[in-house]
Protein backbone atom coordinates (compact mmCIF):
# COMPACT_ATOMS: atom_id res chain seq x y z
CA UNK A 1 -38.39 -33.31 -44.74
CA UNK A 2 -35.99 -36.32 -45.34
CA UNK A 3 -33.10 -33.66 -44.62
CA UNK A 4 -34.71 -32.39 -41.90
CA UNK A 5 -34.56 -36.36 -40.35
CA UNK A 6 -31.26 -36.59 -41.65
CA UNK A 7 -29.61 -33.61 -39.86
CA UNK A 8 -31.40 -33.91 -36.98
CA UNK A 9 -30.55 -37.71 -36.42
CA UNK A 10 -26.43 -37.05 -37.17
CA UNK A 11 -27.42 -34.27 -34.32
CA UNK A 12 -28.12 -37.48 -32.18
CA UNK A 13 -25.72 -39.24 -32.64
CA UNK A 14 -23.13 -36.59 -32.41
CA UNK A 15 -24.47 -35.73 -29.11
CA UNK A 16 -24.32 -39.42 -28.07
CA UNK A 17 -20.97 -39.30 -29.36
CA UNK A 18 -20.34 -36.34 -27.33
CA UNK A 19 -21.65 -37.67 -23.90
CA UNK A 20 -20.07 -41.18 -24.73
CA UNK A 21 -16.57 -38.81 -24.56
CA UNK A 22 -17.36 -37.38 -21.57
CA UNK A 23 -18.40 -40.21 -19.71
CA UNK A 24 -15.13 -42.04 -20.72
CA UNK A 25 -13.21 -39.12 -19.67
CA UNK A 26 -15.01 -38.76 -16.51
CA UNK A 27 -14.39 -42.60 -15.62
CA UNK A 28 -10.64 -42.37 -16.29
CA UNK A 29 -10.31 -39.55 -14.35
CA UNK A 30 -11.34 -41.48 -11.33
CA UNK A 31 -7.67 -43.44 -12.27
CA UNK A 32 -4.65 -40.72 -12.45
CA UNK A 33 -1.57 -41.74 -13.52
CA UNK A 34 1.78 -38.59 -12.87
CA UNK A 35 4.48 -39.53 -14.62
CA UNK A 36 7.59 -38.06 -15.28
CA UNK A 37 7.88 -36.83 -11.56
CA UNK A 38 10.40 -36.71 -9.31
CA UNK A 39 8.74 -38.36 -6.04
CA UNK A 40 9.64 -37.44 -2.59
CA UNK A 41 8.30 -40.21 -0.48
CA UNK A 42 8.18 -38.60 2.94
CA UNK A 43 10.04 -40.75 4.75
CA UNK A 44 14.06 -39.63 3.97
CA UNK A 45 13.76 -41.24 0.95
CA UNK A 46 12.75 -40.40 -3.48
CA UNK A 47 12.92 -41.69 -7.15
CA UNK A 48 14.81 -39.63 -9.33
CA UNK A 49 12.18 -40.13 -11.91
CA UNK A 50 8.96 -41.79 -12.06
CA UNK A 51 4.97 -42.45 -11.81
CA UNK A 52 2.85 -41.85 -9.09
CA UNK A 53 -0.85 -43.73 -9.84
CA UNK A 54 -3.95 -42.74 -7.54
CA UNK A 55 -7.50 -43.98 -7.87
CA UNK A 56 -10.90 -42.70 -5.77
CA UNK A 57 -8.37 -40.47 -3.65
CA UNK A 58 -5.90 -43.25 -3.01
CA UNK A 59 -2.44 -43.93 -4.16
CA UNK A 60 -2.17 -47.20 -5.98
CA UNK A 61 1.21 -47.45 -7.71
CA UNK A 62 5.02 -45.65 -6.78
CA UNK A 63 7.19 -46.64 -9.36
CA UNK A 64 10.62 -45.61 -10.77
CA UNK A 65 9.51 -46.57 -13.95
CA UNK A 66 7.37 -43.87 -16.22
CA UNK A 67 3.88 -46.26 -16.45
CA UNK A 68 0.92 -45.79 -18.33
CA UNK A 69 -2.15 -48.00 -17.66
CA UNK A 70 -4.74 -48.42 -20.03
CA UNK A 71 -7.84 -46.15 -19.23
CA UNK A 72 -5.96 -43.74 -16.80
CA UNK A 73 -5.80 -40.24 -17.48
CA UNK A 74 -2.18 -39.62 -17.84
CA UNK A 75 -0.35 -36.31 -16.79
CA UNK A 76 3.12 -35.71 -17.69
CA UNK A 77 4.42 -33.35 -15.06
CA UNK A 78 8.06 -32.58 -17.32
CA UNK A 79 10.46 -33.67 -14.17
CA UNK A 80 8.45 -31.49 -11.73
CA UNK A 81 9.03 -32.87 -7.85
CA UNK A 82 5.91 -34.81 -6.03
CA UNK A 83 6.08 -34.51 -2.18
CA UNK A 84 3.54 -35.40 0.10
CA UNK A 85 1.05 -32.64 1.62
CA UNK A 86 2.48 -30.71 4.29
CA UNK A 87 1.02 -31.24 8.28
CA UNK A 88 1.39 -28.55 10.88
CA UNK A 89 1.47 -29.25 14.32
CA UNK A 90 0.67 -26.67 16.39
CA UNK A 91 -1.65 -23.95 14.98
CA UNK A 92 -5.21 -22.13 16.78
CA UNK A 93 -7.85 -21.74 13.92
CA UNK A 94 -10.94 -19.77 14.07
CA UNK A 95 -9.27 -16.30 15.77
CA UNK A 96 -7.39 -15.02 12.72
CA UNK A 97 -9.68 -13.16 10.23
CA UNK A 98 -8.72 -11.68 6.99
CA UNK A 99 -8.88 -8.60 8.12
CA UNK A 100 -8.01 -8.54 11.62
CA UNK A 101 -7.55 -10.94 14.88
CA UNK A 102 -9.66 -11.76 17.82
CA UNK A 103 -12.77 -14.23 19.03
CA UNK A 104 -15.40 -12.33 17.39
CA UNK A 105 -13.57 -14.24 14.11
CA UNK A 106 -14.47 -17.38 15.36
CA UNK A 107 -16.95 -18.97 13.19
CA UNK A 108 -17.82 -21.76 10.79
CA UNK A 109 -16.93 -19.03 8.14
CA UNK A 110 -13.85 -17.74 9.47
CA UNK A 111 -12.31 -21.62 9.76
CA UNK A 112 -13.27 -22.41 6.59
CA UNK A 113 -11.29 -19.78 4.91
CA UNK A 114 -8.66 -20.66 7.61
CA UNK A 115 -8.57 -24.26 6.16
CA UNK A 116 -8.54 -23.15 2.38
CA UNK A 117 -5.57 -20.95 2.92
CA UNK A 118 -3.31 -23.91 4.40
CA UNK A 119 -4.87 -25.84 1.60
CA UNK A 120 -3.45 -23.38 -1.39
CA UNK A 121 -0.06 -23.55 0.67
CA UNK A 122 0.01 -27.30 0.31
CA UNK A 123 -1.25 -28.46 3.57
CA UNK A 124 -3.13 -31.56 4.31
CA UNK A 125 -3.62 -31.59 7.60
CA UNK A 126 -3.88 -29.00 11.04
CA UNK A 127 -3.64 -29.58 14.37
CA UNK A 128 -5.72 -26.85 16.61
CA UNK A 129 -4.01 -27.04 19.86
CA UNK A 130 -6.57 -26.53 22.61
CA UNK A 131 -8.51 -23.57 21.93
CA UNK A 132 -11.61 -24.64 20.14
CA UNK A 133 -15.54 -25.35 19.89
CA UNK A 134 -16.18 -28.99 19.86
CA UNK A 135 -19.22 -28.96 18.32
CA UNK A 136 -18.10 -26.48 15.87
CA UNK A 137 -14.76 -28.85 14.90
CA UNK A 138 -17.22 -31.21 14.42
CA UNK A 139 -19.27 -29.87 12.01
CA UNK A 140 -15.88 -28.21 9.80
CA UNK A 141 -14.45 -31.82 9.83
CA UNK A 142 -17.93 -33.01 8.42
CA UNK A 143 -18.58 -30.40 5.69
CA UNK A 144 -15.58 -31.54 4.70
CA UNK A 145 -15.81 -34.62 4.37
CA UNK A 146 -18.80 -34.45 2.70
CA UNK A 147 -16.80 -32.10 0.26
CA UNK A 148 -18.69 -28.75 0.79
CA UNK A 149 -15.32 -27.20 0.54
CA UNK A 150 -12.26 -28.46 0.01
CA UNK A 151 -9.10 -28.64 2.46
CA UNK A 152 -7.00 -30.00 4.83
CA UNK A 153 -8.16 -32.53 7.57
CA UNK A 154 -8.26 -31.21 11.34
CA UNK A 155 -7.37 -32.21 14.56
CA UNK A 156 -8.11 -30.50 17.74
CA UNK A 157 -7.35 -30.72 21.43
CA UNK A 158 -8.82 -29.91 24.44
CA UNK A 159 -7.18 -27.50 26.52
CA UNK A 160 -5.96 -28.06 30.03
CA UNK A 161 -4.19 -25.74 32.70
CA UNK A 162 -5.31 -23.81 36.16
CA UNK A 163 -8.64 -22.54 36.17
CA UNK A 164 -9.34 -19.33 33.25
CA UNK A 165 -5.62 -19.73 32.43
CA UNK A 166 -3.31 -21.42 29.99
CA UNK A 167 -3.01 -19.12 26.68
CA UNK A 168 -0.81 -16.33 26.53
CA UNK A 169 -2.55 -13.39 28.03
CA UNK A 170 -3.78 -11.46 25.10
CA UNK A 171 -4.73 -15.01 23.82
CA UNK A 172 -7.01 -16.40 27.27
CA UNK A 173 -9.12 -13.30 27.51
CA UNK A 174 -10.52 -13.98 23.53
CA UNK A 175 -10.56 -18.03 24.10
CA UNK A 176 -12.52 -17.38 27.44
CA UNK A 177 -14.65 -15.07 25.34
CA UNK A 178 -15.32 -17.83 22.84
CA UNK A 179 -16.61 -20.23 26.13
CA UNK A 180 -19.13 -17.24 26.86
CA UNK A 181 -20.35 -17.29 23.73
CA UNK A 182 -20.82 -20.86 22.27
CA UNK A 183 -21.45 -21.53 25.77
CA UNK A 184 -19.35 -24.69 26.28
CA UNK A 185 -15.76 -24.98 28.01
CA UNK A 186 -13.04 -24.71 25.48
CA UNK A 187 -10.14 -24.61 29.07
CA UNK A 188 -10.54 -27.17 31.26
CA UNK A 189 -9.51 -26.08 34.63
CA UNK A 190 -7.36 -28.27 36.94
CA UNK A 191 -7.49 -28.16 40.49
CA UNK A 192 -6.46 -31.59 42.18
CA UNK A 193 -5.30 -34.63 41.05
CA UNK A 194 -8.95 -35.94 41.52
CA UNK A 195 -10.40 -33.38 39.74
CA UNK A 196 -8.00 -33.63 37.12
CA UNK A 197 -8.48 -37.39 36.08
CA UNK A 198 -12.03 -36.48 35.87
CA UNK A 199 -11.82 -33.79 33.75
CA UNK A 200 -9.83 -36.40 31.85
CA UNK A 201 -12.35 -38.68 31.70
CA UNK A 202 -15.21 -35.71 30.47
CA UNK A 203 -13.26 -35.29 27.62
CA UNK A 204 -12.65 -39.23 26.55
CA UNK A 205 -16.32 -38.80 26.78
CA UNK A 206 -17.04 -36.31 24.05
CA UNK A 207 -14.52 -37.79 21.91
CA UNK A 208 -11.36 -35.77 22.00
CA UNK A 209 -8.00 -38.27 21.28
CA UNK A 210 -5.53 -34.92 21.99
CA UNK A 211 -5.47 -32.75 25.45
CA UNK A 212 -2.77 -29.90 25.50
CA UNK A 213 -1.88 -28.99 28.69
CA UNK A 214 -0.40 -25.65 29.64
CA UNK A 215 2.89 -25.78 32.22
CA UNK A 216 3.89 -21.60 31.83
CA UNK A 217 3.28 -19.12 34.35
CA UNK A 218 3.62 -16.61 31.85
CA UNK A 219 5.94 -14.48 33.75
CA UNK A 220 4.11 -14.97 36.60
CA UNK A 221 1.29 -13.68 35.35
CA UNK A 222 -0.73 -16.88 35.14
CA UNK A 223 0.45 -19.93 38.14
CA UNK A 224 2.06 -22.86 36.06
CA UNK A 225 0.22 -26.30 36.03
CA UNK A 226 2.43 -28.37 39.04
CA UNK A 227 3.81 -31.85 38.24
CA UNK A 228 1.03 -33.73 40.85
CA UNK A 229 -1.65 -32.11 38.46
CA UNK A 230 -0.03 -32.40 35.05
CA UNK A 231 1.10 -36.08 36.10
CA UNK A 232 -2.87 -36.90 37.00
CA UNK A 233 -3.92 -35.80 33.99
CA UNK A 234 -0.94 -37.47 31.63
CA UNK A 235 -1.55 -40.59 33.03
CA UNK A 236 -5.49 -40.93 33.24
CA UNK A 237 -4.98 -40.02 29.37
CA UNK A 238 -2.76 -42.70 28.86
CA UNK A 239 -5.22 -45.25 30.14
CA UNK A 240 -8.19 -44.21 28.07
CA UNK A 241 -5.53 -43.88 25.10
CA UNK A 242 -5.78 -39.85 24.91
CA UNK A 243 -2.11 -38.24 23.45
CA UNK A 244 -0.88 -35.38 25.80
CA UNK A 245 0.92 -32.37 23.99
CA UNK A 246 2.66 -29.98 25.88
CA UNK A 247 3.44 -26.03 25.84
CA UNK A 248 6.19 -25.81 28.16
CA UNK A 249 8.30 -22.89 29.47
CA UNK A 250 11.24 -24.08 30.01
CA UNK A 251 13.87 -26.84 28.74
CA UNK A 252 14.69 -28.13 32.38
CA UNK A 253 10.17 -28.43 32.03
CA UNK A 254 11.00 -31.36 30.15
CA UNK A 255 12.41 -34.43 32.03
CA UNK A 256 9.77 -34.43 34.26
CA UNK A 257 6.91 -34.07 31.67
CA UNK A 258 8.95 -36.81 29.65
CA UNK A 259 9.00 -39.26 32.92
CA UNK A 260 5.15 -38.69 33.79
CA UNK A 261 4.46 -39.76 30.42
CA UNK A 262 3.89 -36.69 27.49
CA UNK A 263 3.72 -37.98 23.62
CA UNK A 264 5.50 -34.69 22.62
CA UNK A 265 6.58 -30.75 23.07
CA UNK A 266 4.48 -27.87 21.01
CA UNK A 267 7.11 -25.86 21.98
CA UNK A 268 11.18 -26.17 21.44
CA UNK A 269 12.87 -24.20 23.81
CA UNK A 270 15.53 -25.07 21.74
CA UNK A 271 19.07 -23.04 23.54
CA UNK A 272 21.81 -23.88 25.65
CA UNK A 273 19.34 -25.59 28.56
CA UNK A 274 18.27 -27.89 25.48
CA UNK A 275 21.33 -29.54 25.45
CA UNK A 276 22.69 -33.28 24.48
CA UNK A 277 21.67 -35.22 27.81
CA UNK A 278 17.53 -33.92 27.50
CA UNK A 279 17.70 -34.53 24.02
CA UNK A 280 19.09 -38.23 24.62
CA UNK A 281 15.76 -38.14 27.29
CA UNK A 282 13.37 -37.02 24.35
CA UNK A 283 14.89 -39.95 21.95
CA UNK A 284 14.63 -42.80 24.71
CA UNK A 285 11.07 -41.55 25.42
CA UNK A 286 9.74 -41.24 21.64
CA UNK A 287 8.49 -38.04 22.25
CA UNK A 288 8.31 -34.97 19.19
CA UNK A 289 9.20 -31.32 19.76
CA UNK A 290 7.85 -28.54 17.48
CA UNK A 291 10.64 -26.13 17.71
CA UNK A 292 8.11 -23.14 16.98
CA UNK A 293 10.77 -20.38 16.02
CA UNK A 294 8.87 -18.38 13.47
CA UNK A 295 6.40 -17.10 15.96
CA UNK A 296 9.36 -14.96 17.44
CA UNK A 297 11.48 -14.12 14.25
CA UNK A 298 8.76 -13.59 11.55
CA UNK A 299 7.13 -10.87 13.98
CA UNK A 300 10.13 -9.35 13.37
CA UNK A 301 10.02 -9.41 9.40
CA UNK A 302 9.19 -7.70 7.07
CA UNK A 303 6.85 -10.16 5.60
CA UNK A 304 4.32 -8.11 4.01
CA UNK A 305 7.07 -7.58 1.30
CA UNK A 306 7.05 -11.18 0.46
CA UNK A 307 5.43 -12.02 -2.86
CA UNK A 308 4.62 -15.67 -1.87
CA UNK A 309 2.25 -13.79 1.16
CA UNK A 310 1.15 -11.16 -0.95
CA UNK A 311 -0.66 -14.29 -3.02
CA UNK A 312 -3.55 -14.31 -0.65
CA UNK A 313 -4.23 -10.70 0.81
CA UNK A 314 -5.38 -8.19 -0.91
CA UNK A 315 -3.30 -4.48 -0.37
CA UNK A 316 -5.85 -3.19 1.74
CA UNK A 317 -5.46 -6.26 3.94
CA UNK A 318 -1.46 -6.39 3.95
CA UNK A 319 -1.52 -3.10 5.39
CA UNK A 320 -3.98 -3.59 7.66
CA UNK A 321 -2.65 -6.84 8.37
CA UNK A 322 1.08 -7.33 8.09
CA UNK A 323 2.89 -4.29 7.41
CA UNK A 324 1.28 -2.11 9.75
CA UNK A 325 4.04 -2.42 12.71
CA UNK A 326 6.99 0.09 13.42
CA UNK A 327 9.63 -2.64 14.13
CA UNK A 328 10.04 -4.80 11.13
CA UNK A 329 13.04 -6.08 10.02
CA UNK A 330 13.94 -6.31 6.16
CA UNK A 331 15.48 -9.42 6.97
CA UNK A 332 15.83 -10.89 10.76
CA UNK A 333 18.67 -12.49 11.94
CA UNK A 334 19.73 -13.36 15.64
CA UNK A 335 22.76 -12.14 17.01
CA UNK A 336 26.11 -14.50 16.00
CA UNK A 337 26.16 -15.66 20.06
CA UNK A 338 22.85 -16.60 20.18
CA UNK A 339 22.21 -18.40 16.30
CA UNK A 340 25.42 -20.20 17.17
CA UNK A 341 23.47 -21.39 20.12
CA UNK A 342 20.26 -22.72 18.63
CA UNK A 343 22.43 -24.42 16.24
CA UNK A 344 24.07 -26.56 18.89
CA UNK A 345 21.10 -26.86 20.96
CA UNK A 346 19.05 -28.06 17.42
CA UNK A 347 21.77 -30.77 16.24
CA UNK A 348 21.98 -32.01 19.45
CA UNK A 349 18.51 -33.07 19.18
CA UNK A 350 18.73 -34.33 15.25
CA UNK A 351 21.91 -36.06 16.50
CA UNK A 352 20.20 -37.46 19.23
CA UNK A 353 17.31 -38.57 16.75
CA UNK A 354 14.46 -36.87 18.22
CA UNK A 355 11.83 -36.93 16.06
CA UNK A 356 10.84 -32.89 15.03
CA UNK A 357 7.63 -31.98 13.56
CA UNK A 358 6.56 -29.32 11.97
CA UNK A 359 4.13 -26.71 13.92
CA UNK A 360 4.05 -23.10 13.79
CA UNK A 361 1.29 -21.74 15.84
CA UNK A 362 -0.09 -19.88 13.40
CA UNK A 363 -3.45 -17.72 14.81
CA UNK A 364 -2.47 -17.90 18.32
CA UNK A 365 -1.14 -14.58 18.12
CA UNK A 366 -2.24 -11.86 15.10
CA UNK A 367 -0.88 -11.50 11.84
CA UNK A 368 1.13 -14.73 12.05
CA UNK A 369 -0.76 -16.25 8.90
CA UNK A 370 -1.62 -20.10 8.11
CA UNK A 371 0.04 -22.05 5.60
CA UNK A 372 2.76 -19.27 4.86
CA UNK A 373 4.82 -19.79 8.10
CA UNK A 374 5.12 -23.32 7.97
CA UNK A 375 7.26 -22.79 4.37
CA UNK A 376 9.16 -20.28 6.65
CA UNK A 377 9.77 -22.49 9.37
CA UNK A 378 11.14 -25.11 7.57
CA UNK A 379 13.10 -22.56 5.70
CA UNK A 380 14.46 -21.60 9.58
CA UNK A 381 15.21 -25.79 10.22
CA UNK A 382 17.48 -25.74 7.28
CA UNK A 383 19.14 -22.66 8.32
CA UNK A 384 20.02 -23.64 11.69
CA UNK A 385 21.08 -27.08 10.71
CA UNK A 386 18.75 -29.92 9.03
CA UNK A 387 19.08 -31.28 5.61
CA UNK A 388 16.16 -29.75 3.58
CA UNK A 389 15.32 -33.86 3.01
CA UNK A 390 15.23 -33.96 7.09
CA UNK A 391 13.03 -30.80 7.36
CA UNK A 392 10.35 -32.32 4.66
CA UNK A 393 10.39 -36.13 7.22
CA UNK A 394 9.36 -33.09 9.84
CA UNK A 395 7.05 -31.65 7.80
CA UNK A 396 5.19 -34.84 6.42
CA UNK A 397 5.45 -38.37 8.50
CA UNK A 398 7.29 -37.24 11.71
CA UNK A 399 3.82 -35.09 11.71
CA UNK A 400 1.75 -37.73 10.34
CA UNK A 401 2.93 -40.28 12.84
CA UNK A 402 2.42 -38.20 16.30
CA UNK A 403 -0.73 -36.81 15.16
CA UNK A 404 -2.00 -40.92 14.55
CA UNK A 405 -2.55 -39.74 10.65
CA UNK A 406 -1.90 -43.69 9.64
CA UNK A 407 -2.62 -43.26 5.98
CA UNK A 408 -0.78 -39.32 5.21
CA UNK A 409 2.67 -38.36 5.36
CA UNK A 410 4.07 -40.39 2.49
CA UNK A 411 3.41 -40.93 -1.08
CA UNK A 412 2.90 -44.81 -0.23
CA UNK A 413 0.06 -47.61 -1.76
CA UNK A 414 -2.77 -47.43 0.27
CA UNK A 415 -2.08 -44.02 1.51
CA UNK A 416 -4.12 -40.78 1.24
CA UNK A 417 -3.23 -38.94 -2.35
CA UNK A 418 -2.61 -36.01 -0.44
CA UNK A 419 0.84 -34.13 -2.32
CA UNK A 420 2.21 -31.07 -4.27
CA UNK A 421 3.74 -30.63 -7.27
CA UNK A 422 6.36 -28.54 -7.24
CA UNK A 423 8.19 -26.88 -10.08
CA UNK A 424 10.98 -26.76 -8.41
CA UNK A 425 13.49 -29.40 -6.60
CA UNK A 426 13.16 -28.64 -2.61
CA UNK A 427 16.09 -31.17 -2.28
CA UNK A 428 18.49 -28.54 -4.27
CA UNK A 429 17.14 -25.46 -2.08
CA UNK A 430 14.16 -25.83 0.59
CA UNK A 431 12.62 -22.54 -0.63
CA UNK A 432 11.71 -24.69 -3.29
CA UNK A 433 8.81 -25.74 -1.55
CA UNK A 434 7.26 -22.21 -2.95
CA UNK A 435 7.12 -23.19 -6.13
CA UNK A 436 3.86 -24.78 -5.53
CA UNK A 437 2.18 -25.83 -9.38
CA UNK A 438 -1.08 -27.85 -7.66
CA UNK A 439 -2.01 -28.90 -4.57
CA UNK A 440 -4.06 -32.42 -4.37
CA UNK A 441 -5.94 -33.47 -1.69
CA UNK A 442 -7.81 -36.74 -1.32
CA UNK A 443 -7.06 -37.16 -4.77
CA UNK A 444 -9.05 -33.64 -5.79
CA UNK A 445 -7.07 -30.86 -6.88
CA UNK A 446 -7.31 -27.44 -5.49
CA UNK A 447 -8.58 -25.06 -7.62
CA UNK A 448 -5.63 -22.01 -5.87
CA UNK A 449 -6.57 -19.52 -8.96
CA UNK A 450 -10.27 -19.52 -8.07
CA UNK A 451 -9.12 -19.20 -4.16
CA UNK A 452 -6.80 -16.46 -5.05
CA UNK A 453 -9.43 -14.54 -6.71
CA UNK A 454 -11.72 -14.41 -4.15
CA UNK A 455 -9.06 -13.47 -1.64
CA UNK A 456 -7.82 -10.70 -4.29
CA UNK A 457 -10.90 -9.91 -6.69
């Protein structure tokens, strides 16, 4: 009897013991110290080696030195690189499904596993350019918040342009089919200055801070937005503090859109009619352009045959998906005459110091998939003339800063602990950005082996 009080009272107390352990663990958990870590602050600048401290899903501490507070869980990365979480630009959720494109996609379901794929490439934050449900955007931005899944933080626009038009054909008839069916308006159709600053004002009202405005007749398919209508609209936005993005058609589009008022260009049009004197324009305005080339060269690659791609599809779903198109490229590559081109037209612009941000506009057109192209874009802004330290400012703060993301973009106190470990040095080669080890966001780190399970069970 006495040993039977005995044993089970050391049970007690090693289970006390036990829970003591956990609780301790669990409270310095909520304090993370990295150390060891080479930290790529975001803004053009890094530290060589040193500690990056978060607490509650904020960053606390950036130091060059290698620091180790009492009670913090410490992890010793080994001289891995820190960066902060990537930010695209310019995407369309909802339409691209795992299996195929198209509006019957859209769904609470569909963006969610649209989200946690830019989330296990190391994004933080998506900006849906004027083709979405309101209410809908509303409700993904709140299930995440309230952590029912975990990913990257959304922004959305409404969309503006002639009546039914805007998108690129293929692209209108599904977005018009989405207004049919969640029966809301997802275009807003423009149709006299008047009208315009009114439709304006019906968005302030439901609480959108982005319109993107369509100026593309899509080879005269569609009638382009005119400059009395687009200025309306540009500067009744201005007044009630809405940001104006732009899909343009042409380069000689943008001095006017730059002197009625735009914040930016979703759309480079980067090429000989780009040249020094509109960049200079772009730079004295403060206006952004996404240059946007991998939506025309990765169409043209092979990119079912990349391994960093092949993470997230199953077979069944590359073939369906990617690699089920008669012209694909091994490897693209523009003519010498016209790369030499873009590569004056580009450094023009970083010479001028536009500010470029990363966007790809991923799911505005199928099989052009999230998170994946904006690696290969910024693999396509080294190659035509950026540092790979200028193509990360493009990727993380230059995005951070037009999109009004105040406390992302850089590994900073007081900033979002949004970031990726790397195992590799994207300074030394910007492929490097691949080599993605874990993926934090708010402080919580994505669990990418569970994601790329249920993508490839």
């Amino acid at each position: 009897m006495k040993f039977s009080i005995r044993v089970s009272l050391f049970l007690q107390i090693i289970t006390m013991h036990f829970v003591d352990a956990i609780a301790q663990q669990s409270e310095s958990q909520n304090e993370v110290v990295i150390k060891n870590v080479r930290i790529i602050i975001g803004d053009g600048s890094f530290i060589e080696s040193g500690s990056l401290q978060f607490e509650d899903g904020v960053i606390t501490q950036v130091s060059g030195d290698q620091i180790e507070p009492p009670g913090a869980l410490i992890i010793d990365a080994g001289g891995k690189t820190v960066m902060p979480a990537l930010i695209d630009g310019h995407s369309h959720l909802g339409y691209q499904g795992r299996k195929d494109w198209g509006s019957h996609n859209y769904g609470l379901t569909n963006l969610i596993d649209n989200l946690e794929q830019y989330a296990y490439y190391g994004f933080g934050a998506v900006f849906s350019a004027g083709s979405d449900s309101l209410p809908l955007m509303n409700t993904l931005e709140s299930q995440r918040k309230s952590g029912e899944f975990i990913g990257p933080r959304v922004l959305f626009a409404a969309g503006m342009a002639p009546p039914n038009q805007g998108p690129n054909d293929q692209f209108l008839t599904h977005a018009l089919s989405v207004e049919s069916r969640f029966g809301e308006t997802i275009l807003y159709g423009l149709e006299s200055p008047t009208q315009a600053r009114e439709q304006v004002k019906v968005v302030f009202e439901k609480g959108f801070k982005f319109i993107k405005i369509w100026v593309d007749d899509r080879g005269g398919s569609q009638s382009k937005l005119s400059p009395e209508l687009y200025t309306a609209v540009i500067d009744e936005a201005r007044k009630l503090g809405i940001k104006v993005f732009v899909h343009q058609q042409f380069a000689s589009d943008m001095p006017p859109l730059l002197a009625a008022g735009t914040h930016g260009f979703l759309h480079g049009r980067i090429g000989s009619d780009l040249h020094q004197d509109i960049a200079k324009e772009i730079r004295a305005a403060g206006a952004f352009v996404v240059p946007n080339w991998g939506l025309g060269e990765l169409r043209q690659e092979a990119i079912g045959e990349d391994d960093f791609l092949n993470q997230i599809y199953s077979e069944d779903e590359m073939i369906g998906l990617i690699t089920n198109f008669s012209r694909r490229f091994a490897r693209f590559r523009n003519p010498p005459e016209i790369e030499a081109e873009l590569v004056n037209s580009f450094n023009s612009m970083i010479e001028a110091g536009v500010d470029i941000v990363l966007g790809t506009d991923a799911g505005a057109v199928p099989n052009h998939p999230f998170g994946y192209t904006g690696h290969r874009e910024l693999e396509i802004y080294v190659r035509l003339g950026m540092s790979p330290m200028q193509a990360l400012v493009a990727a993380t703060s230059n995005a951070a800063k037009h999109l009004g993301l105040n406390d992302m973009g850089m590994l900073s106190p007081g900033y979002s602990a949004d970031f990726i470990i790397l195992d590799e040095n994207p300074l030394d080669e910007i492929r490097n950005t691949r080599t993605i080890s874990s993926v934090y966001l708010s402080g919580r780190e994505i669990d990418r082996s569970a994601l790329q399970k249920k993508w490839r069970p």
